[in-house]
Protein backbone atom coordinates (compact mmCIF):
# COMPACT_ATOMS: atom_id res chain seq x y z
CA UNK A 1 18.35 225.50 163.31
CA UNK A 2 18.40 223.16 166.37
CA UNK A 3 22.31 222.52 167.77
CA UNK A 4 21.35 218.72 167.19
CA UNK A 5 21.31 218.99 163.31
CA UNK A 6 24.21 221.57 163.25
CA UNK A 7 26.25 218.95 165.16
CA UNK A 8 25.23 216.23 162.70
CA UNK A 9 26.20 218.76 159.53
CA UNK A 10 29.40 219.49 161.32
CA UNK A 11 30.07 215.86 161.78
CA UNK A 12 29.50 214.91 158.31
CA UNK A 13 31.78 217.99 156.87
CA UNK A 14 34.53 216.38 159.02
CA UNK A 15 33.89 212.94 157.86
CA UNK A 16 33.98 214.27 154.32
CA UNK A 17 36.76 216.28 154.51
CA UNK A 18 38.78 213.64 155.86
CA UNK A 19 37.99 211.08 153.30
CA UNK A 20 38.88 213.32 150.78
CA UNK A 21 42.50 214.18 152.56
CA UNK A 22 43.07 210.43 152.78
CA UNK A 23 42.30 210.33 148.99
CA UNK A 24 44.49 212.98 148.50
CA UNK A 25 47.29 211.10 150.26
CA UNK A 26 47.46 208.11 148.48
CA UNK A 27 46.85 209.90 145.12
CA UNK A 28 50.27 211.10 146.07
CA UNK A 29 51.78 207.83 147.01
CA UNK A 30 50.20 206.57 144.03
CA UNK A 31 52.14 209.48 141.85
CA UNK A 32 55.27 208.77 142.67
CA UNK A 33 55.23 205.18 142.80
CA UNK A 34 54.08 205.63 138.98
CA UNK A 35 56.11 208.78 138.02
CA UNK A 36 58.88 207.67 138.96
CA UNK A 37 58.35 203.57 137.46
CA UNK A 38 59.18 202.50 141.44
CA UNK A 39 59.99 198.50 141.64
CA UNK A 40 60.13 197.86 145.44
CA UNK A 41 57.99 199.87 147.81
CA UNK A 42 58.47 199.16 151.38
CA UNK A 43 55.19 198.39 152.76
CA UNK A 44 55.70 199.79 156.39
CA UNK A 45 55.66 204.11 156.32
CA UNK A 46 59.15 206.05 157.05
CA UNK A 47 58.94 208.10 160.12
CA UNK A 48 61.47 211.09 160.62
CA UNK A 49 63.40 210.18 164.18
CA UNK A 50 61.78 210.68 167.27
CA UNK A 51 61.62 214.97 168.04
CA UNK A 52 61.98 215.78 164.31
CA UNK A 53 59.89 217.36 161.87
CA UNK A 54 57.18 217.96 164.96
CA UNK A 55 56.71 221.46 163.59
CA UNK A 56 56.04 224.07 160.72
CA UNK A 57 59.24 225.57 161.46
CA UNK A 58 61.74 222.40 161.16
CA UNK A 59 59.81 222.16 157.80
CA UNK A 60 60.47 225.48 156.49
CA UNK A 61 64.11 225.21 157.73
CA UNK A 62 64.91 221.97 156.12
CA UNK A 63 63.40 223.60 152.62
CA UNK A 64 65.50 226.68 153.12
CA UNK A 65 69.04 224.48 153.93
CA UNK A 66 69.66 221.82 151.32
CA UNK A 67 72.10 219.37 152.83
CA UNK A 68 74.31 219.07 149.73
CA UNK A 69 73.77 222.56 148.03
CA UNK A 70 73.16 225.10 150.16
CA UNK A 71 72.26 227.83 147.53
CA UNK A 72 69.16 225.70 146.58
CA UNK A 73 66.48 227.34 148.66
CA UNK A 74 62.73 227.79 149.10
CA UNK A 75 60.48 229.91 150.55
CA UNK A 76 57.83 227.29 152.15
CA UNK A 77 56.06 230.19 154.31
CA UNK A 78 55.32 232.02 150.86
CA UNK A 79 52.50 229.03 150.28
CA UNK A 80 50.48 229.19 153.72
CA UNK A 81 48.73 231.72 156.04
CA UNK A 82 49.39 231.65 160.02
CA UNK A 83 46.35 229.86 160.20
CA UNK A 84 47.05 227.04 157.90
CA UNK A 85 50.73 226.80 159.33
CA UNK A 86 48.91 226.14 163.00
CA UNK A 87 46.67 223.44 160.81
CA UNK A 88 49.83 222.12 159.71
CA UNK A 89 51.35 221.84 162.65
CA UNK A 90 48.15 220.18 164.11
CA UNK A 91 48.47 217.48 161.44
CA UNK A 92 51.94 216.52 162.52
CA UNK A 93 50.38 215.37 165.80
CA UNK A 94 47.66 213.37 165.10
CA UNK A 95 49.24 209.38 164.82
CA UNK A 96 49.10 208.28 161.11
CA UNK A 97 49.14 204.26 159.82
CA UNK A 98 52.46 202.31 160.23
CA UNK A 99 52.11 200.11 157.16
CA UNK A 100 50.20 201.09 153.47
CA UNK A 101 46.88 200.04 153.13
CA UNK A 102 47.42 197.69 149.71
CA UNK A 103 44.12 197.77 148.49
CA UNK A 104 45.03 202.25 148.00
CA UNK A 105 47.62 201.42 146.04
CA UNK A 106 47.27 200.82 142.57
CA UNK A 107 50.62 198.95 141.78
CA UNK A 108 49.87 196.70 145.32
CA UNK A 109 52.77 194.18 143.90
CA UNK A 110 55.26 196.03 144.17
CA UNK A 111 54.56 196.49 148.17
CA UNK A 112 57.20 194.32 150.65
CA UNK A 113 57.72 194.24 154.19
CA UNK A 114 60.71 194.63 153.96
CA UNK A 115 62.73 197.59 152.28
CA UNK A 116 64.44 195.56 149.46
CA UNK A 117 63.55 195.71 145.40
CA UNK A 118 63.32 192.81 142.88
CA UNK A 119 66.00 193.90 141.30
CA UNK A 120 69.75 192.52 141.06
CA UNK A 121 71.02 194.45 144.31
CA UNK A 122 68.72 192.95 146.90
CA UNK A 123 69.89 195.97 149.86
CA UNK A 124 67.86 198.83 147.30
CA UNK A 125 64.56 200.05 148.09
CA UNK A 126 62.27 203.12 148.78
CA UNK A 127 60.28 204.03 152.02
CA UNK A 128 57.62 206.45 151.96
CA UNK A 129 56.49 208.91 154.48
CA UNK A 130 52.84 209.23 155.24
CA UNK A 131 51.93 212.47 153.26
CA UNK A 132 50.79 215.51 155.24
CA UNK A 133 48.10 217.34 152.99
CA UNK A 134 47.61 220.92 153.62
CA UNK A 135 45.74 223.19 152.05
CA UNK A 136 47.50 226.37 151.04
CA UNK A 137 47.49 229.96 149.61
CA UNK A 138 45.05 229.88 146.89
CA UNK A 139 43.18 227.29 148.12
CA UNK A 140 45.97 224.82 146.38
CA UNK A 141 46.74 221.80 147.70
CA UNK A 142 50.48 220.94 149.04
CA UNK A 143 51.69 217.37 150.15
CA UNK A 144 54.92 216.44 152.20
CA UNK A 145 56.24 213.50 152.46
CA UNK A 146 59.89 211.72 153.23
CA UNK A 147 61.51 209.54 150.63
CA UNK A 148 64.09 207.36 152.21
CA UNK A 149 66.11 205.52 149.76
CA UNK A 150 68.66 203.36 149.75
CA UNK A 151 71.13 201.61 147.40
CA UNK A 152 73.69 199.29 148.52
CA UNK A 153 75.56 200.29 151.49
CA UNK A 154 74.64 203.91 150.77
CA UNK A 155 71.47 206.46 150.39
CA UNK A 156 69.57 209.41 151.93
CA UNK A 157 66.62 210.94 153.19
CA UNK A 158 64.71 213.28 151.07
CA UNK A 159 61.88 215.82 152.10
CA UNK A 160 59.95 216.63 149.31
CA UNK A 161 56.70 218.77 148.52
CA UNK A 162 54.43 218.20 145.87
CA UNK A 163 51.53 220.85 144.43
CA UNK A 164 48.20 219.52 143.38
CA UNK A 165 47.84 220.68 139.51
CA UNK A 166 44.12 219.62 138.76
CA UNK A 167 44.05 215.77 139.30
CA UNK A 168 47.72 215.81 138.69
CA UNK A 169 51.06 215.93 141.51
CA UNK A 170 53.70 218.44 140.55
CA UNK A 171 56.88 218.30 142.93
CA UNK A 172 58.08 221.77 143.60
CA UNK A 173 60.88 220.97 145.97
CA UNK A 174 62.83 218.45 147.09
CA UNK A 175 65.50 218.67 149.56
CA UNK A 176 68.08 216.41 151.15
CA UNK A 177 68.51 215.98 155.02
CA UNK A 178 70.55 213.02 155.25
CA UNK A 179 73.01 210.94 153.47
CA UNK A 180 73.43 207.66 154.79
């Protein structure tokens, strides 16, 4: 087979693939916005500060050290394989979107600029984190993602990981890393 039409195959797997991460990604977003009957989305992605969460291992020691209850635990390098944990890690490098793309999301109304709610206290709202989707054990399906949430004068950040169950999310740990 000439290297000309293995490139082109390659390319095309890539291009494939990636669409149908970036599917997976907002099928996520589009989970919990639903699941959990969100109001007020904020339209602009959360981002974890500047040096944090840059690898596997910050991951896997956030799920194994709940901020508020240490003797909740899990055992994130039970789901991947060296390999995938380097893919994983490679993932956490590449830039991602600042804002949602609207037209992905099926309850687009609920989207602001800004991180406030319709509701009565006008300081609430919920930021998302753009997913990471990694493929696992199994060949399942795992997405990450921050939730940062705030009500009032008070909230927290959340890092959370979901399964893919058929077409369906299942969240199989969440764990909190700062109270605010």
């Amino acid at each position: 087979m000439p290297k000309a039409l293995i490139a082109i195959k390659l390319a095309f797997f890539l291009f494939v693939f990636d669409q149908q991460v970036e599917s997976l990604e907002y099928s996520l977003i589009n989970h919990i916005v639903e699941s959990r009957e969100i109001k007020g989305l904020n339209g602009k992605f959360y981002s974890p500060s500047k040096g944090r969460f840059t690898t596997y291992g910050e991951y896997s020691l956030a799920f194994s050290h709940d901020l508020l209850d240490p003797s909740k635990s899990f055992d994130l390098d039970s789901l991947f394989s060296i390999d995938q944990k380097r893919e994983f890690e490679e993932k956490l490098k590449v830039k991602k979107n600042d804002t949602i793309d609207k037209s992905k999301i099926r309850k687009s109304e609920i989207l602001s600029g800004e991180n406030r709610s319709s509701g009565a206290n006008k300081s609430s709202g919920i930021r998302l984190s753009y997913p990471v989707i990694q493929k696992g054990l199994g060949n399942n399906w795992y997405g990450f993602l921050f939730e940062d949430s705030s009500y009032g004068e008070s909230g927290g950040i959340t890092l959370k990981i979901y399964r893919l169950e058929g077409k369906e999310w299942t969240l199989l740990h969440e764990t909190l890393i700062s109270i605010s």
